[in-house]
PDB file of N, CA and C in Angstrom:
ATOM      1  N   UNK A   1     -54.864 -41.676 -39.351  1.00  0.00           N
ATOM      2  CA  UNK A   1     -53.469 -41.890 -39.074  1.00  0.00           C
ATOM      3  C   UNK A   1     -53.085 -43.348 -39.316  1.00  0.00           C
ATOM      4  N   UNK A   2     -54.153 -44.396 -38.997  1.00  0.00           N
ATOM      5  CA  UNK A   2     -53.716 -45.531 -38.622  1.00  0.00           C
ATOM      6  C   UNK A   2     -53.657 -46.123 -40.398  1.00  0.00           C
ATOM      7  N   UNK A   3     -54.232 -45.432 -41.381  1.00  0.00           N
ATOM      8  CA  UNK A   3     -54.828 -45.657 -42.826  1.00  0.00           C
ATOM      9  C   UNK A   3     -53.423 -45.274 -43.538  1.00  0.00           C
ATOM     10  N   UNK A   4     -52.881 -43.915 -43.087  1.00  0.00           N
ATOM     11  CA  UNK A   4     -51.452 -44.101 -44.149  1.00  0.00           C
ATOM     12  C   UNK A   4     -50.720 -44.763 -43.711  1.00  0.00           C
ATOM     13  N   UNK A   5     -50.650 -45.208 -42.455  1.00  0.00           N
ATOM     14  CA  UNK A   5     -49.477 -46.201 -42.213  1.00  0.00           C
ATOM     15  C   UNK A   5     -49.337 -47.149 -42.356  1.00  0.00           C
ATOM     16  N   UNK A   6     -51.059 -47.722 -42.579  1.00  0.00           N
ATOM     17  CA  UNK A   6     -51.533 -49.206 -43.326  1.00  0.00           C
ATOM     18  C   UNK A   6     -50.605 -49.115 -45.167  1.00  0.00           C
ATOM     19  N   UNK A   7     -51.126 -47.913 -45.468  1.00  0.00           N
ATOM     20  CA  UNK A   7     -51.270 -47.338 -46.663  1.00  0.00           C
ATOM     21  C   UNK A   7     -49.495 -47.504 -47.437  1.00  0.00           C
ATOM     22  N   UNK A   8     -48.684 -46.960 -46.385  1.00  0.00           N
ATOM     23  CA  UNK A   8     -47.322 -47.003 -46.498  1.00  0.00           C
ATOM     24  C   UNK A   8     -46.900 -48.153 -46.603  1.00  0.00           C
ATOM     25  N   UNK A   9     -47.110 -48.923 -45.510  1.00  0.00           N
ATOM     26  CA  UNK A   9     -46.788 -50.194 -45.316  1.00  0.00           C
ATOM     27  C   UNK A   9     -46.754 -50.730 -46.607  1.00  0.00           C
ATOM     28  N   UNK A  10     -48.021 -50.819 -46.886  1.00  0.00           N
ATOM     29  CA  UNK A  10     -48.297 -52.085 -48.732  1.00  0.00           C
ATOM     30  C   UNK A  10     -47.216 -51.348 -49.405  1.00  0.00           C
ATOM     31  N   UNK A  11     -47.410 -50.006 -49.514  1.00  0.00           N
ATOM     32  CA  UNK A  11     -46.301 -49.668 -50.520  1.00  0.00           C
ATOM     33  C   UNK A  11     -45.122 -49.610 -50.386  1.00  0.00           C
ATOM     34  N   UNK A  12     -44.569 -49.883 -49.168  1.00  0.00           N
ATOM     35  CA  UNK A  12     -43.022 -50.557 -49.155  1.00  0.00           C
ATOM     36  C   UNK A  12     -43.099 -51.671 -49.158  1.00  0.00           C
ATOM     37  N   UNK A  13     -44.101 -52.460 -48.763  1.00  0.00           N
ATOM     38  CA  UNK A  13     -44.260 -54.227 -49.280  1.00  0.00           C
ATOM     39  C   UNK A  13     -44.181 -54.382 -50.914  1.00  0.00           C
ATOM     40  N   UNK A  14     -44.784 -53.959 -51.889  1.00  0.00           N
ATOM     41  CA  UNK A  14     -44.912 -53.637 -53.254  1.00  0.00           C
ATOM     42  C   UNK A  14     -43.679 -53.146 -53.654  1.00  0.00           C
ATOM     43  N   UNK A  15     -43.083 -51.933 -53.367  1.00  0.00           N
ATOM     44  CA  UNK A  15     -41.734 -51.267 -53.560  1.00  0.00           C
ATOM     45  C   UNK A  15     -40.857 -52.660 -53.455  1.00  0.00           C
ATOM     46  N   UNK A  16     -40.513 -53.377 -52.286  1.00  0.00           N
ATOM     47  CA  UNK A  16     -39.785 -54.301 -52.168  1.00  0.00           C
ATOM     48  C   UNK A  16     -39.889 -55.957 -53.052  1.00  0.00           C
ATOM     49  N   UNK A  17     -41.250 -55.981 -53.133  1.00  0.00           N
ATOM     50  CA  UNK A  17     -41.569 -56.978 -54.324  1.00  0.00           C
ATOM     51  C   UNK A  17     -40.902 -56.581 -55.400  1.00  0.00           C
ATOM     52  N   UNK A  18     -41.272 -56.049 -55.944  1.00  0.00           N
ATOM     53  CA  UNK A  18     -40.822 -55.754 -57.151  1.00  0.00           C
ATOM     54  C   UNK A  18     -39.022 -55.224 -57.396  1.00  0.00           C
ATOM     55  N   UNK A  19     -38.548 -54.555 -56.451  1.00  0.00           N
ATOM     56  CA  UNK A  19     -37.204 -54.404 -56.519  1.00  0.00           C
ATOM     57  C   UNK A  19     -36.439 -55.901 -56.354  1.00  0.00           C
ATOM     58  N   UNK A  20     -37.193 -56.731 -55.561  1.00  0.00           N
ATOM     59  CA  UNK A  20     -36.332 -58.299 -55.397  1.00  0.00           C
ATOM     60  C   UNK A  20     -36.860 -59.068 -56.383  1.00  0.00           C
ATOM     61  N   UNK A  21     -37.961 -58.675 -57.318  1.00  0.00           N
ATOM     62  CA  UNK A  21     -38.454 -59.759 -58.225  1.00  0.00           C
ATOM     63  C   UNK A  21     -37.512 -59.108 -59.796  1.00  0.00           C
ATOM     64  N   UNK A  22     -37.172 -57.559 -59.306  1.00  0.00           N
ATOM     65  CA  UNK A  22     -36.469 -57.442 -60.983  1.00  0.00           C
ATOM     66  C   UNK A  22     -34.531 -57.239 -60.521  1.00  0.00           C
ATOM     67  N   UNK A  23     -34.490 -57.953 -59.176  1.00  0.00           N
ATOM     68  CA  UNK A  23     -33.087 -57.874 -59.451  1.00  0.00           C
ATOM     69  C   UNK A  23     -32.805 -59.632 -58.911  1.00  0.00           C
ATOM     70  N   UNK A  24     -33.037 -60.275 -59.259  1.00  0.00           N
ATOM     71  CA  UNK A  24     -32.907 -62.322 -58.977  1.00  0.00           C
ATOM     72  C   UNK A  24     -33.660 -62.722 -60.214  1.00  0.00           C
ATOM     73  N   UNK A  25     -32.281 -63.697 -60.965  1.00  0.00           N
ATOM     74  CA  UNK A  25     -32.759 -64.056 -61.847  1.00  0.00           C
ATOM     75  C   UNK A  25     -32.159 -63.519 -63.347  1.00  0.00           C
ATOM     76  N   UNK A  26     -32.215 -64.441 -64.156  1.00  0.00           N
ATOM     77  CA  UNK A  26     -32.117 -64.154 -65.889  1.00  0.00           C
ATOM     78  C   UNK A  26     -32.921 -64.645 -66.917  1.00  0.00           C
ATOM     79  N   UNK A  27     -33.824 -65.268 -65.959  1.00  0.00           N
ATOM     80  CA  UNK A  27     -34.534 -65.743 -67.025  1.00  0.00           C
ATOM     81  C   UNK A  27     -36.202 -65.303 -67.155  1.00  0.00           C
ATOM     82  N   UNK A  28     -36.980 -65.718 -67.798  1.00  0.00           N
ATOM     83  CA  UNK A  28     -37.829 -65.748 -68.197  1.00  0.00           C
ATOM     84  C   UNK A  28     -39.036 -67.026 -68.593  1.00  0.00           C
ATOM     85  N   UNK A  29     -40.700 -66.946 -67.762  1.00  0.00           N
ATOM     86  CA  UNK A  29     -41.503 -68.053 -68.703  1.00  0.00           C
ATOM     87  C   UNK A  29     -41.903 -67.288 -69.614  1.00  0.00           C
ATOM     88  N   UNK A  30     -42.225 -67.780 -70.746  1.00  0.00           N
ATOM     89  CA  UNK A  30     -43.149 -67.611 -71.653  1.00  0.00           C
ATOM     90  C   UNK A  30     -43.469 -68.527 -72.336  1.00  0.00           C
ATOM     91  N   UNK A  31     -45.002 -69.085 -72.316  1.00  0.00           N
ATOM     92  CA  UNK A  31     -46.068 -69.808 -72.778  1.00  0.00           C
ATOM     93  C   UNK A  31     -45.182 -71.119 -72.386  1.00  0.00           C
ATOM     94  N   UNK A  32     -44.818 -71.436 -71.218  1.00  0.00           N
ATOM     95  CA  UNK A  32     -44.171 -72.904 -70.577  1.00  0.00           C
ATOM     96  C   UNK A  32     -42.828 -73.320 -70.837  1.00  0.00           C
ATOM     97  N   UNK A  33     -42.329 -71.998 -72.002  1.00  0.00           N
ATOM     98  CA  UNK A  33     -40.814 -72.148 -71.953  1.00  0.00           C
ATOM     99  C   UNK A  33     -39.974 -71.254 -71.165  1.00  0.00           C
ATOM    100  N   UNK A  34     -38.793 -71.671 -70.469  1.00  0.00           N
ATOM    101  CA  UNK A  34     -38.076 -71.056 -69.659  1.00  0.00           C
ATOM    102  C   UNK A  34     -36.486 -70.147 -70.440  1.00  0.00           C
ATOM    103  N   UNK A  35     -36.737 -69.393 -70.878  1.00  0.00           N
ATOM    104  CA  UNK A  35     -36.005 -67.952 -72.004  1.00  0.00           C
ATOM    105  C   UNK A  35     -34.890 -67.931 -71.083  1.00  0.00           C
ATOM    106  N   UNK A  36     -33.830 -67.129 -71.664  1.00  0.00           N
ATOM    107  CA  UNK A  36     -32.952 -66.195 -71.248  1.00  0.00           C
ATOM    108  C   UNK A  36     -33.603 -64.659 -71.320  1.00  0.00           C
ATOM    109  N   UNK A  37     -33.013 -64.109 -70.706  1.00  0.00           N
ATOM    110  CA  UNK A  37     -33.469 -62.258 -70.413  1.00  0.00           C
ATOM    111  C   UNK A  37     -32.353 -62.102 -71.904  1.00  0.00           C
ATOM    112  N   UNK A  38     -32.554 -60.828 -72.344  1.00  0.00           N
ATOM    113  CA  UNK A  38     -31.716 -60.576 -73.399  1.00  0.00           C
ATOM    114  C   UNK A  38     -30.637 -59.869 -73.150  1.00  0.00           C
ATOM    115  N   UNK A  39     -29.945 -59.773 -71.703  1.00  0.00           N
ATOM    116  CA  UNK A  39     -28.819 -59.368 -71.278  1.00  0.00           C
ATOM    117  C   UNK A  39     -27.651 -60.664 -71.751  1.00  0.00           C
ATOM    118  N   UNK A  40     -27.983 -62.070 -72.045  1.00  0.00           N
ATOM    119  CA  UNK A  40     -26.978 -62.836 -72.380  1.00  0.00           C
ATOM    120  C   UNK A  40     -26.000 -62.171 -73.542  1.00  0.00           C
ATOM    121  N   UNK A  41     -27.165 -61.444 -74.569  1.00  0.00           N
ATOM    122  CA  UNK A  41     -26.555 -60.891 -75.693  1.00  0.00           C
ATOM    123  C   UNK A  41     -25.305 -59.877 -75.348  1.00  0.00           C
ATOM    124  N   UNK A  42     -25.250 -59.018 -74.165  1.00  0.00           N
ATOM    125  CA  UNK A  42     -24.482 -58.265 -73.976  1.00  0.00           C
ATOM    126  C   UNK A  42     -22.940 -58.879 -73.392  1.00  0.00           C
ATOM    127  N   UNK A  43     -22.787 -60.063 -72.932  1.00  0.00           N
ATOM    128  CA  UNK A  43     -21.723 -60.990 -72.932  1.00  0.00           C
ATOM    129  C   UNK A  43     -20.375 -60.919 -74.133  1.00  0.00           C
ATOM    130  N   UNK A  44     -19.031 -61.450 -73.539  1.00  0.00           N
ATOM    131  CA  UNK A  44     -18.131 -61.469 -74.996  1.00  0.00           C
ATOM    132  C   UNK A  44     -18.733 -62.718 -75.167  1.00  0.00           C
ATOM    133  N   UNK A  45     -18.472 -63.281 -76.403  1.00  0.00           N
ATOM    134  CA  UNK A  45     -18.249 -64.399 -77.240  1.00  0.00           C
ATOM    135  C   UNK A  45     -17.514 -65.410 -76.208  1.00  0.00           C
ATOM    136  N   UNK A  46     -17.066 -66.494 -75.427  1.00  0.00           N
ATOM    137  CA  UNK A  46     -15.933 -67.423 -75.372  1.00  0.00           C
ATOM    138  C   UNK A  46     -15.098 -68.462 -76.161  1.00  0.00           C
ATOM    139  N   UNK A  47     -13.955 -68.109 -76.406  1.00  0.00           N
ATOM    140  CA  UNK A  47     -13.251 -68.741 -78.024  1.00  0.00           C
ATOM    141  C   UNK A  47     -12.472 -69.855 -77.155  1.00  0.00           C
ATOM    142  N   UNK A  48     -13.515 -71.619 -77.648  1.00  0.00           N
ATOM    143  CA  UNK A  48     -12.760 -72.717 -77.351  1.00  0.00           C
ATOM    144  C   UNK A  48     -12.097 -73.250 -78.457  1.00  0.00           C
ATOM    145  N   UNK A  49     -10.354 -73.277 -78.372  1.00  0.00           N
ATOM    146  CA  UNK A  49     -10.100 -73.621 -79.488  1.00  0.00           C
ATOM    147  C   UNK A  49     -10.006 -75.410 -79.856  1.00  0.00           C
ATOM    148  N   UNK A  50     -10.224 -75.646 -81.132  1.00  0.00           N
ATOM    149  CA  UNK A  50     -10.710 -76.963 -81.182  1.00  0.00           C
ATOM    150  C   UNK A  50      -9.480 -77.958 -80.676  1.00  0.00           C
ATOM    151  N   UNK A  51      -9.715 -78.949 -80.279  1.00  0.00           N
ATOM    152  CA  UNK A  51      -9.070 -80.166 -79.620  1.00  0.00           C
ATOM    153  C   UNK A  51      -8.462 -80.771 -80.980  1.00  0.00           C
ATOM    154  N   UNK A  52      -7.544 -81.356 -80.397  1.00  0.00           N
ATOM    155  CA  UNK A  52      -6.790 -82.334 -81.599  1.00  0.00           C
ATOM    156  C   UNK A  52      -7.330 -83.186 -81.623  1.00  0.00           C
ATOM    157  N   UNK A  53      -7.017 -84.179 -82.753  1.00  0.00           N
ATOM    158  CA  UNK A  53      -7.856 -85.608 -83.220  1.00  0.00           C
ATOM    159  C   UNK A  53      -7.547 -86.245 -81.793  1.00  0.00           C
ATOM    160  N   UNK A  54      -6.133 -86.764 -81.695  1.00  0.00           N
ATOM    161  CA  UNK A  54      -5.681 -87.259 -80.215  1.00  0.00           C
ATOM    162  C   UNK A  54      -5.250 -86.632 -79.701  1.00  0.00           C
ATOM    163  N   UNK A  55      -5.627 -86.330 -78.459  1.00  0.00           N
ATOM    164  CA  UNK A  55      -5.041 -85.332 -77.462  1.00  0.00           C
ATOM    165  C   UNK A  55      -3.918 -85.463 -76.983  1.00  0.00           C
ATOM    166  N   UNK A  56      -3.414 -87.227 -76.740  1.00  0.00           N
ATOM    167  CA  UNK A  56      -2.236 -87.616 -75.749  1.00  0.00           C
ATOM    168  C   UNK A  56      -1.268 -87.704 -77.379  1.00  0.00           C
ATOM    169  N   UNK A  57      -0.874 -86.264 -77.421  1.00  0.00           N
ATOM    170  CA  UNK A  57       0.596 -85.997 -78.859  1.00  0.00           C
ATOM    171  C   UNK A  57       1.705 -87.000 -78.223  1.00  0.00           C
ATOM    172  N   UNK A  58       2.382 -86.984 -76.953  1.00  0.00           N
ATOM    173  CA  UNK A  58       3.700 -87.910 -76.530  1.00  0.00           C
ATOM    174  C   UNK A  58       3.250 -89.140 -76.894  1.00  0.00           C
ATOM    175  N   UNK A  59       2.093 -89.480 -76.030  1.00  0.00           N
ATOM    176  CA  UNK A  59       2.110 -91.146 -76.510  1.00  0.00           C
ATOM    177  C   UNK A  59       1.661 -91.793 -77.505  1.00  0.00           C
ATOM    178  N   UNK A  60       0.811 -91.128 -78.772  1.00  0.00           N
ATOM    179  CA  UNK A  60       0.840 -91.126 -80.153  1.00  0.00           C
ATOM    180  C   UNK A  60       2.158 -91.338 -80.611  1.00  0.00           C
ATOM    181  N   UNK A  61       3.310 -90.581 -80.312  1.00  0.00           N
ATOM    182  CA  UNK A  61       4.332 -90.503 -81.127  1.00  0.00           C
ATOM    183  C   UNK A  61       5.011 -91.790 -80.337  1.00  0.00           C
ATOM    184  N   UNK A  62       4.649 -92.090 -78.983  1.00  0.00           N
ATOM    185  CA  UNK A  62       5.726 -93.697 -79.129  1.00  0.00           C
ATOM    186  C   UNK A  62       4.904 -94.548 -79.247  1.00  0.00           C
ATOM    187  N   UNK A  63       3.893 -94.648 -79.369  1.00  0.00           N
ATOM    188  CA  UNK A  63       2.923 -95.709 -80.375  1.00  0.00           C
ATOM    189  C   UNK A  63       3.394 -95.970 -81.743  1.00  0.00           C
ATOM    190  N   UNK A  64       3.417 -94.706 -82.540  1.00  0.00           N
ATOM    191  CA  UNK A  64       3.476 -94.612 -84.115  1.00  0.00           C
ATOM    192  C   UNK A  64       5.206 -95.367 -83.640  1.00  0.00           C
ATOM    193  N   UNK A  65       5.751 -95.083 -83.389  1.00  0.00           N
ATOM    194  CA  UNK A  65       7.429 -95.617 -82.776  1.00  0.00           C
ATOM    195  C   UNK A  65       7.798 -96.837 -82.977  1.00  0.00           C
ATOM    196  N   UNK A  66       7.114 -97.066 -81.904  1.00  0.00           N
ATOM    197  CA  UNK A  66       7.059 -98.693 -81.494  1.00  0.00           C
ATOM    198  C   UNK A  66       6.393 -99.580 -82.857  1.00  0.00           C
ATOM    199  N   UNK A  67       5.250 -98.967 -83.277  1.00  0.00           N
ATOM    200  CA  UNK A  67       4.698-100.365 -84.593  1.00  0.00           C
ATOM    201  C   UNK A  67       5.470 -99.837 -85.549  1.00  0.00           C
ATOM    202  N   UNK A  68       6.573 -98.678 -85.672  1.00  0.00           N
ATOM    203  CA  UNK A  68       7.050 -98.765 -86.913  1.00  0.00           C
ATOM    204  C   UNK A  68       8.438 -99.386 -86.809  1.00  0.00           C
ATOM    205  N   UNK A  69       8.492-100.309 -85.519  1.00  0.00           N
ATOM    206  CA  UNK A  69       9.907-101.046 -85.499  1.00  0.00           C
ATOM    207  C   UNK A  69       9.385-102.819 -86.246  1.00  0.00           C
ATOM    208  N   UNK A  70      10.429-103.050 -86.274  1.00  0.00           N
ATOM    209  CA  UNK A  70       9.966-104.634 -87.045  1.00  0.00           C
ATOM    210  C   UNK A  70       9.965-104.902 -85.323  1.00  0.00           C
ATOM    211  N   UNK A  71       8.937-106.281 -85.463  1.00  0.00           N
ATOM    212  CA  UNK A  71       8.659-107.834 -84.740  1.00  0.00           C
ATOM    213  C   UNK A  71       9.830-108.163 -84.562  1.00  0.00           C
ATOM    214  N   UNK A  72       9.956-108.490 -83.050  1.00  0.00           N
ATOM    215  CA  UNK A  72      11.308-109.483 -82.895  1.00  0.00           C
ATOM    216  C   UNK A  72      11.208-110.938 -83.403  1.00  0.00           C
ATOM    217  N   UNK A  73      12.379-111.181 -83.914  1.00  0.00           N
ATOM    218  CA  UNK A  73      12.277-112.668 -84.296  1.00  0.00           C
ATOM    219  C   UNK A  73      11.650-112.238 -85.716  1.00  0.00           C
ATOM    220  N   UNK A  74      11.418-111.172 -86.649  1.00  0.00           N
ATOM    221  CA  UNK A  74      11.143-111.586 -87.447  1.00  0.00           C
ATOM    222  C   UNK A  74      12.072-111.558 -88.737  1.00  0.00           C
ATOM    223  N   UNK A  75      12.048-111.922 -89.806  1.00  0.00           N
ATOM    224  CA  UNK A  75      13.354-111.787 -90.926  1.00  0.00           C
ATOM    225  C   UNK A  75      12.965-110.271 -91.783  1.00  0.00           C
ATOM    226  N   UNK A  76      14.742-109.761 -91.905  1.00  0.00           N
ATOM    227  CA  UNK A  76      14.619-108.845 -92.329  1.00  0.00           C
ATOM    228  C   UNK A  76      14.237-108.464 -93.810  1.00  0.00           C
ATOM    229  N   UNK A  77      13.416-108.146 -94.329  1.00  0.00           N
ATOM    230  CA  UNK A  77      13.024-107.913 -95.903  1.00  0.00           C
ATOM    231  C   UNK A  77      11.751-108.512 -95.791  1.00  0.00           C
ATOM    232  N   UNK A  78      11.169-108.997 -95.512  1.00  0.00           N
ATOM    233  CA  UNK A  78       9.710-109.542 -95.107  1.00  0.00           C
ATOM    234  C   UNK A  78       8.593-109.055 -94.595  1.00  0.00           C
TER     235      UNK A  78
END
């Protein structure tokens, strides 16, 4: 009596190993490298669309503004 209940025991210790060791986690070692599981593949794509050269468009445009006014004090045609 006292042998299956020993007996049971491991095998809900084992049952439970293994149900918490294959549900925590995505990754993988192999040979000292740390993998992804190949569920990443089942993911969408994420579409970053590319950044502008300068990001700040307003203050580009009163930059370009401002140096395309003449110098005070300076003569006109020069």
């Amino acid at each position: 009596m006292a042998k299956t209940s020993k007996l049971a025991a491991m095998a809900c210790v084992a049952l439970g190993g293994l149900a918490l060791s294959g549900s925590t986690g995505c990754q993988t070692q192999l040979a000292g490298m740390t993998l992804p599981s190949p569920q990443y593949l089942e993911h969408p794509p994420q579409y970053v669309p590319p950044s502008p050269p300068f990001p700040l468009t307003r203050e580009l445009a009163q930059q370009e503004e401002i140096a395309s006014r003449p110098a005070p004090g300076a003569l006109p045609g020069r």
